[in-house]
Protein backbone atom coordinates (compact mmCIF):
# COMPACT_ATOMS: atom_id res chain seq x y z
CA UNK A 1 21.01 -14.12 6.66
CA UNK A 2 17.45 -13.15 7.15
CA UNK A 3 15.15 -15.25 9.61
CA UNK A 4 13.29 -16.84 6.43
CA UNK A 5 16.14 -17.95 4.81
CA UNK A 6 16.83 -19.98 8.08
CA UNK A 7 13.13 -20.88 8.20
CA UNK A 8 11.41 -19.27 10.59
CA UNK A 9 10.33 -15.38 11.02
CA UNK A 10 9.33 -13.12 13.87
CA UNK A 11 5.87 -12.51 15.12
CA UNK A 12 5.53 -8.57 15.60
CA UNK A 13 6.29 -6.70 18.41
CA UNK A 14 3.64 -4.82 20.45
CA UNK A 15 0.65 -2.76 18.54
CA UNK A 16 2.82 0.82 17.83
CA UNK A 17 5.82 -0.56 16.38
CA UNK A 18 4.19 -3.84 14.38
CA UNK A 19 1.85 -1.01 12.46
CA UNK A 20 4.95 1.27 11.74
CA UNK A 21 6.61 -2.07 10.84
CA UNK A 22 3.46 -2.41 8.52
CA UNK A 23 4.08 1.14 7.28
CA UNK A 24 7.90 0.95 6.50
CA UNK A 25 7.54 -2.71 4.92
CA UNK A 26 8.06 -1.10 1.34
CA UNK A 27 11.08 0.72 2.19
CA UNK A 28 14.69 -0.32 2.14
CA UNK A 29 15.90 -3.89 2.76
CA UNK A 30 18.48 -2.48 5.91
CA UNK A 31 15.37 -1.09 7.76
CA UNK A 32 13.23 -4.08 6.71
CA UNK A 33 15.29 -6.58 8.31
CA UNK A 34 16.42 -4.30 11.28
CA UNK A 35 12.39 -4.34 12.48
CA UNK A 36 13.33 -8.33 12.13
CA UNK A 37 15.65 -8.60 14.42
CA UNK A 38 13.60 -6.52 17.16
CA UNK A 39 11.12 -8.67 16.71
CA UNK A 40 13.51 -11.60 17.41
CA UNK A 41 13.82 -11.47 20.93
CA UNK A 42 10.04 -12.22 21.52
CA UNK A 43 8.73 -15.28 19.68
CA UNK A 44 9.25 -16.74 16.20
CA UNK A 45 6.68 -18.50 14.11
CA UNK A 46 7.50 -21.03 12.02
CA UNK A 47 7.91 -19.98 8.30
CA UNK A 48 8.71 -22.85 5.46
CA UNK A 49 8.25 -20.40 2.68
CA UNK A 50 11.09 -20.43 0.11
CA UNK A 51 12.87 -16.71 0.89
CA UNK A 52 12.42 -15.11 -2.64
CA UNK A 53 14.04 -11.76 -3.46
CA UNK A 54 12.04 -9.19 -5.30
CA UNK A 55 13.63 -5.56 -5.52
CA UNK A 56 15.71 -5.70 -2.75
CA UNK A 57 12.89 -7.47 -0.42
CA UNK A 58 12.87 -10.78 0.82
CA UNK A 59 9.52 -12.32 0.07
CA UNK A 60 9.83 -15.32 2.34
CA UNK A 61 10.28 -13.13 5.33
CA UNK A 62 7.61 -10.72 4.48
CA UNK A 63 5.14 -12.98 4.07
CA UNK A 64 5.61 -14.68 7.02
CA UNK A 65 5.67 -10.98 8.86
CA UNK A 66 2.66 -10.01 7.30
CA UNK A 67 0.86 -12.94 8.16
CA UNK A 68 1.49 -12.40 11.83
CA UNK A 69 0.81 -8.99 11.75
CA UNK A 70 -2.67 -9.28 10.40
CA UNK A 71 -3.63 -11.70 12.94
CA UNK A 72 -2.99 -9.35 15.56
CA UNK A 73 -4.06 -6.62 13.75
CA UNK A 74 -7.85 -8.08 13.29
CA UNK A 75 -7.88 -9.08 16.56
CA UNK A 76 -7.29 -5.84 17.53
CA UNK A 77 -9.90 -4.25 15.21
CA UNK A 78 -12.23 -6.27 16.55
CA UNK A 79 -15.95 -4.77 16.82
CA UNK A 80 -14.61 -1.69 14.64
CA UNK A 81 -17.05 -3.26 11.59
CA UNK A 82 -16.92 0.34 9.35
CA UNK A 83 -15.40 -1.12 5.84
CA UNK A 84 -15.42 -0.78 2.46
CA UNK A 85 -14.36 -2.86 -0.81
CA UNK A 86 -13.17 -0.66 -3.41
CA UNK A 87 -13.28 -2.85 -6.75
CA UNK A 88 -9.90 -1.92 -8.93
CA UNK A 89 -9.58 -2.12 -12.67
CA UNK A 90 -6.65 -1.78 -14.97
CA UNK A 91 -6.64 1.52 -16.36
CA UNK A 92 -6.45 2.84 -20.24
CA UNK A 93 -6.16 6.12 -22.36
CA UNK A 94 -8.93 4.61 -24.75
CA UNK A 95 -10.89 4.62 -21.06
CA UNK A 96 -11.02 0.47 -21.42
CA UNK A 97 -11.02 -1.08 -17.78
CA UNK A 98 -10.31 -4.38 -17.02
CA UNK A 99 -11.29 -5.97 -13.12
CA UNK A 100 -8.24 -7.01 -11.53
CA UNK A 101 -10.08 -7.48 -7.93
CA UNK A 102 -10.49 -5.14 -4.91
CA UNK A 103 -9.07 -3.43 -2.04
CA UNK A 104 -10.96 -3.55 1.16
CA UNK A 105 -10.75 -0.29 3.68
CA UNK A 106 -11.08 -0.71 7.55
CA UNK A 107 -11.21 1.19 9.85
CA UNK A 108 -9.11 0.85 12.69
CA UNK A 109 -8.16 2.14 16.06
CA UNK A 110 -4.57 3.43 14.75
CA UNK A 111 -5.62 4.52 11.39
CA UNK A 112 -7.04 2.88 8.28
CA UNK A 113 -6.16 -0.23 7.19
CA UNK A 114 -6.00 -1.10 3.32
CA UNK A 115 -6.10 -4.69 2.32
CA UNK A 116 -5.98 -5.42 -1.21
CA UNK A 117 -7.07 -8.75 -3.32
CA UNK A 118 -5.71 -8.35 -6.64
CA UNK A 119 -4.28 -10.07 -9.68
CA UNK A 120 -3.00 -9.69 -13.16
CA UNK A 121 -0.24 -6.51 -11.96
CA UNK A 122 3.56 -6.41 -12.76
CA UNK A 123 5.96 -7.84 -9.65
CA UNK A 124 7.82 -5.32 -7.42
CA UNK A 125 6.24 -2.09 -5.31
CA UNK A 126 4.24 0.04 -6.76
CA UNK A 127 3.14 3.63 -5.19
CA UNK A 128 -0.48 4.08 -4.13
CA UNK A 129 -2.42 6.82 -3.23
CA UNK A 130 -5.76 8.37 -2.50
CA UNK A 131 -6.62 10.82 -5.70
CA UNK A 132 -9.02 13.81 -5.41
CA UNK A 133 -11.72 12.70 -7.31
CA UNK A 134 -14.18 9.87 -7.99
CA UNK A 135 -13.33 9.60 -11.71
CA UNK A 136 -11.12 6.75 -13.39
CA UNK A 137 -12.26 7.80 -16.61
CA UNK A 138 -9.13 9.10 -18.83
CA UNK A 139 -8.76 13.10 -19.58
CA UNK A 140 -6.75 15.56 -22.11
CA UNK A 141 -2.94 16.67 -21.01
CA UNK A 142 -1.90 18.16 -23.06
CA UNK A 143 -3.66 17.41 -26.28
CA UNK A 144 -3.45 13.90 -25.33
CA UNK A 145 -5.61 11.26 -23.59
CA UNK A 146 -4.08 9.95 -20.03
CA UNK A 147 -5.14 6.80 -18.56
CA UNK A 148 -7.33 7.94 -15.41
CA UNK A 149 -6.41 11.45 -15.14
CA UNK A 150 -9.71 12.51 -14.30
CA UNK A 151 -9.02 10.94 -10.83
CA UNK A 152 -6.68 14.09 -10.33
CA UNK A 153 -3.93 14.40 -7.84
CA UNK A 154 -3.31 13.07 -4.78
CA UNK A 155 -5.47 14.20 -1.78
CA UNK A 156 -4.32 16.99 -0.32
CA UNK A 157 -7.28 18.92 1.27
CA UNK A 158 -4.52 20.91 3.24
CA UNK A 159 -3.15 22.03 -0.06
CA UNK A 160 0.66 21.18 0.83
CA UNK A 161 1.59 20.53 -2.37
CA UNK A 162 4.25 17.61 -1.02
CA UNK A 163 4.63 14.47 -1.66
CA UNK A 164 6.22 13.00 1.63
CA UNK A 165 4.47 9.55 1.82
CA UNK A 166 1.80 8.18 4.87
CA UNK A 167 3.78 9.34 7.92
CA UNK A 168 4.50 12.87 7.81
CA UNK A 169 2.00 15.42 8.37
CA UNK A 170 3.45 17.97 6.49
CA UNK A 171 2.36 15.97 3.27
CA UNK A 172 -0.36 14.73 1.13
CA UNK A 173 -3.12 13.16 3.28
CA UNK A 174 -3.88 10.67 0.10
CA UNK A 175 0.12 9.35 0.40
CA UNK A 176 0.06 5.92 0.91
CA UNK A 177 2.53 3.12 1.68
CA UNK A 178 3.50 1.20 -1.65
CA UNK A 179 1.55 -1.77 -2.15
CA UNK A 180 4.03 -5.25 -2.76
CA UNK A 181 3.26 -7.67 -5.85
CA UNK A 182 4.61 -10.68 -5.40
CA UNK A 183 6.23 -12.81 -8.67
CA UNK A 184 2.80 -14.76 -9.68
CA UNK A 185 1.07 -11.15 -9.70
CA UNK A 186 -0.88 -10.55 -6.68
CA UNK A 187 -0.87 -8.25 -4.03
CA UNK A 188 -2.05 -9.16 -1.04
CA UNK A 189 -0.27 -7.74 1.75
CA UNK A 190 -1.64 -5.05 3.99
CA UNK A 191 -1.17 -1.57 4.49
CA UNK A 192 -1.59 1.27 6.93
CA UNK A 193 -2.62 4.94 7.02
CA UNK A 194 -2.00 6.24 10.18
CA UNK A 195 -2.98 9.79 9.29
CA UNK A 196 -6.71 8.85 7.96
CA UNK A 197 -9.05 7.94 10.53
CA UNK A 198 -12.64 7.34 8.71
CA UNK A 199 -13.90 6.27 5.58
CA UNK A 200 -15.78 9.74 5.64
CA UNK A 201 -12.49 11.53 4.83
CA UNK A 202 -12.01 9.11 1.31
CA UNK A 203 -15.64 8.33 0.61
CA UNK A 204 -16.53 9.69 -3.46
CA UNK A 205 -12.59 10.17 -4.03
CA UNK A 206 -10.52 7.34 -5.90
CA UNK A 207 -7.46 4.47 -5.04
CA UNK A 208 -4.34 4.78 -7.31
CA UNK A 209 -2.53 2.33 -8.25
CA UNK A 210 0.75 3.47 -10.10
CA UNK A 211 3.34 1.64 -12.41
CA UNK A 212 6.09 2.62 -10.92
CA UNK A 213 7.34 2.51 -6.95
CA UNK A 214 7.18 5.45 -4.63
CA UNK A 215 10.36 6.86 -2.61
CA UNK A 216 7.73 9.11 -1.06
CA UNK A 217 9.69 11.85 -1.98
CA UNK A 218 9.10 14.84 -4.65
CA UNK A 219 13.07 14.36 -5.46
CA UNK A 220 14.52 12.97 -7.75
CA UNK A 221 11.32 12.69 -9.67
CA UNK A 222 7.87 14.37 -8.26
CA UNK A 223 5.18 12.63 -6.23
CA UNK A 224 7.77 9.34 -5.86
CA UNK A 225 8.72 8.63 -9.28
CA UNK A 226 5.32 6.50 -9.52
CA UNK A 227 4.75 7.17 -13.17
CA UNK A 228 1.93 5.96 -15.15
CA UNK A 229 -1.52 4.99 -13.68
CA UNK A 230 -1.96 1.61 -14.00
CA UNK A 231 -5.05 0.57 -11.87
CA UNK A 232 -8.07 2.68 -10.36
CA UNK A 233 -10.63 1.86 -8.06
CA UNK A 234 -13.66 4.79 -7.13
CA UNK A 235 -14.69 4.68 -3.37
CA UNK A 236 -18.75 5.06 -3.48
């Protein structure tokens, strides 16, 4: 039984492991609730959220998780003001975009941290990257018109060519953790980089927003299995 189901949740542990907890919060339920019960023997916060389960994930505990962490986490980031708000839109291959909020980018002492505001998108995780270019507008594969391809890849000014999500450095630098939708839609729940550092590395380059999840893996399916592009946002 997880701590939300019993009605209350952990506040994080110290800085290091609550922003790896932040980065591993889209991975498998095991590891998810493993971080929970480190985080037990410190202090626990009172959660009355009904524990929902959405692909594997319980929603009542994350919430309550993420809540904490972001306390600490903007106390922390205190007095590091450099930000930006990235506005997303719903992308199409007839190039029609539709708002569906914004992500704001800060940066922080351990990396940059990506906080999105947005509405309108299909529940479960969904992968999300940092593409190449500044460009949501849709381009030719193959004879045919793709929804944001003009975005390109993924970021990957080392040239790697890996997809091996936000953590290793033998990877994409654009690989970023999976964003969470909740059932009514919105995703609200932070996210970490720890390999970016300023908004000078991303500035003129785009936020991805794919259909499908992200095992941040090339295998069984390339670049996570994320599939279509589903939202876009350019970062002026």
């Amino acid at each position: 039984m997880s701590f939300a189901s019993r009605g209350v949740c952990a506040l994080p542990p110290p800085l290091p492991i609550m922003f790896l907890s932040i980065g591993i919060i889209n991975r498998s339920d095991r590891i998810l609730h493993s971080y929970c019960a480190i985080s037990s023997e410190r202090c626990l916060l009172p959660c009355n959220q009904q524990a929902q389960s959405v692909n594997g994930i319980n929603e009542g505990f994350m919430k309550c998780k993420i809540i904490a962490a972001i306390a600490m986490l903007t106390a922390a980031s205190c007095g590091y003001a450099a930000e930006q708000e990235v506005p997303m839109n719903l992308v199409s291959a007839d190039g029609k975009e539709v708002s569906i909020g914004k992500i704001t980018i800060q940066e922080t002492p351990y990396g940059l941290l990506f906080t999105p505001a947005l509405h309108s998108l299909s529940e479960g995780i969904h992968g999300f990257h940092v593409h190449e270019k500044g460009n949501c507008a849709p381009a030719l594969k193959d004879g045919k018109p793709v929804a944001a391809l003009s975005a390109g890849g993924h970021f990957d000014p080392k040239n790697t060519g890996k997809h091996l999500g936000p953590w290793s450095p033998d990877g994409h630098l654009g690989d970023l953790p999976a964003l969470f939708v909740t059932h009514d839609g919105k995703a609200n729940y932070p996210v970490l980089a720890p390999r970016l550092n300023s908004l000078k590395e991303i500035k003129g380059r785009s936020l991805m927003l794919h259909a499908g999840g992200d095992n941040h893996h090339d295998h069984p399916e390339p670049l996570g299995g994320g599939g279509a592009r589903m939202a876009c946002g350019i970062i002026q």
